[in-house]
Protein backbone atom coordinates (compact mmCIF):
# COMPACT_ATOMS: atom_id res chain seq x y z
CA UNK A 1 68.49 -104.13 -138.98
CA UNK A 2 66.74 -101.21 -140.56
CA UNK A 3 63.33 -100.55 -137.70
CA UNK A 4 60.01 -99.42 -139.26
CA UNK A 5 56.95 -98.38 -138.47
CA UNK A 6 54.31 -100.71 -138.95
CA UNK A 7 51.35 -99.42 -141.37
CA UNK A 8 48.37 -101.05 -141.68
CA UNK A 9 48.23 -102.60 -145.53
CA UNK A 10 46.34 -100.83 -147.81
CA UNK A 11 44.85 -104.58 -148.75
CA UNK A 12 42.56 -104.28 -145.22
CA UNK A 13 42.06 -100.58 -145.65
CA UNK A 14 40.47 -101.49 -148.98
CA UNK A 15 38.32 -103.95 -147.94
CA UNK A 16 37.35 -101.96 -144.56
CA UNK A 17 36.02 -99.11 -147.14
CA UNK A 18 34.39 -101.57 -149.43
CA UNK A 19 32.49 -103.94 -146.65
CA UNK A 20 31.26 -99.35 -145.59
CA UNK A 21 30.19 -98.80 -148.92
CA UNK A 22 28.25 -101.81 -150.01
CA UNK A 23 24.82 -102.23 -148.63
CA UNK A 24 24.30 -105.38 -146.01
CA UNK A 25 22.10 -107.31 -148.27
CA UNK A 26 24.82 -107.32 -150.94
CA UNK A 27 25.81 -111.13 -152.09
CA UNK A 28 29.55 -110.40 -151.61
CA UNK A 29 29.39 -108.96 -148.33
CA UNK A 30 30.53 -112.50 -146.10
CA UNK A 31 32.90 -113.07 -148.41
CA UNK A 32 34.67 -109.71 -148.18
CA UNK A 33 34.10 -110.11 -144.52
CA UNK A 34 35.43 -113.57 -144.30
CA UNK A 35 38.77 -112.00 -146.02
CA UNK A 36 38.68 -108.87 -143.65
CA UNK A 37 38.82 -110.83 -140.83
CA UNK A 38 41.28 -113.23 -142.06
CA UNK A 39 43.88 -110.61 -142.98
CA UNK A 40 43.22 -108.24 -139.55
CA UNK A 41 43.89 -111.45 -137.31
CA UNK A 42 47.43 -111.79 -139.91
CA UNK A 43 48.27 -107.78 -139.31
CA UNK A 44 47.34 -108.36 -135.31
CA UNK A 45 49.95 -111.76 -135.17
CA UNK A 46 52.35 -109.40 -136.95
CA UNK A 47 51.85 -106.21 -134.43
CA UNK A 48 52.14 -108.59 -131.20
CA UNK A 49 55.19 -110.02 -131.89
CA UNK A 50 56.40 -106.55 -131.82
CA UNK A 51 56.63 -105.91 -128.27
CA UNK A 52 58.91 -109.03 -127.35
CA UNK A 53 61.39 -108.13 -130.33
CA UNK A 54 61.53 -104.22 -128.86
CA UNK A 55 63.27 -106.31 -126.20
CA UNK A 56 66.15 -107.42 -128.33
CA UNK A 57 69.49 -105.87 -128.44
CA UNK A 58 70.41 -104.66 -132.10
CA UNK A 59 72.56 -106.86 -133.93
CA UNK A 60 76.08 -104.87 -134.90
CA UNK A 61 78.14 -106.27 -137.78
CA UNK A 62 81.79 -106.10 -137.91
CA UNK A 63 83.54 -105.13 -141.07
CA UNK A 64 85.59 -109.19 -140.52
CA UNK A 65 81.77 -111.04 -141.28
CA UNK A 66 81.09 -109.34 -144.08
């Protein structure tokens, strides 16, 4: 298994420098919000789960399974 960093997707860094740029009384802001919020909880769940998998003992494959 090939280990990388984890980035943060340029999906929420795109909406964190819209929801900066448009004024608060926009009509779009709670929506952009709403999806903000939504997709930072998804990245979080993601990030947690890698701590107990850090635990894990890489897998080796054997030239006989392949």
């Amino acid at each position: 298994m090939i280990v990388k960093e984890r980035k943060v997707p340029l999906s929420i860094l795109k909406l964190r420098a819209l929801a900066h740029r448009l004024p608060q009384s926009h009509p779009k802001i709670p929506s952009i919000m709403n999806e903000l919020k939504k997709r930072e909880a998804g990245f979080k769940g993601e990030s947690a789960i890698d701590f107990p998998l850090s635990f894990l003992e890489p897998k080796t494959i054997s030239s006989s399974t392949i």
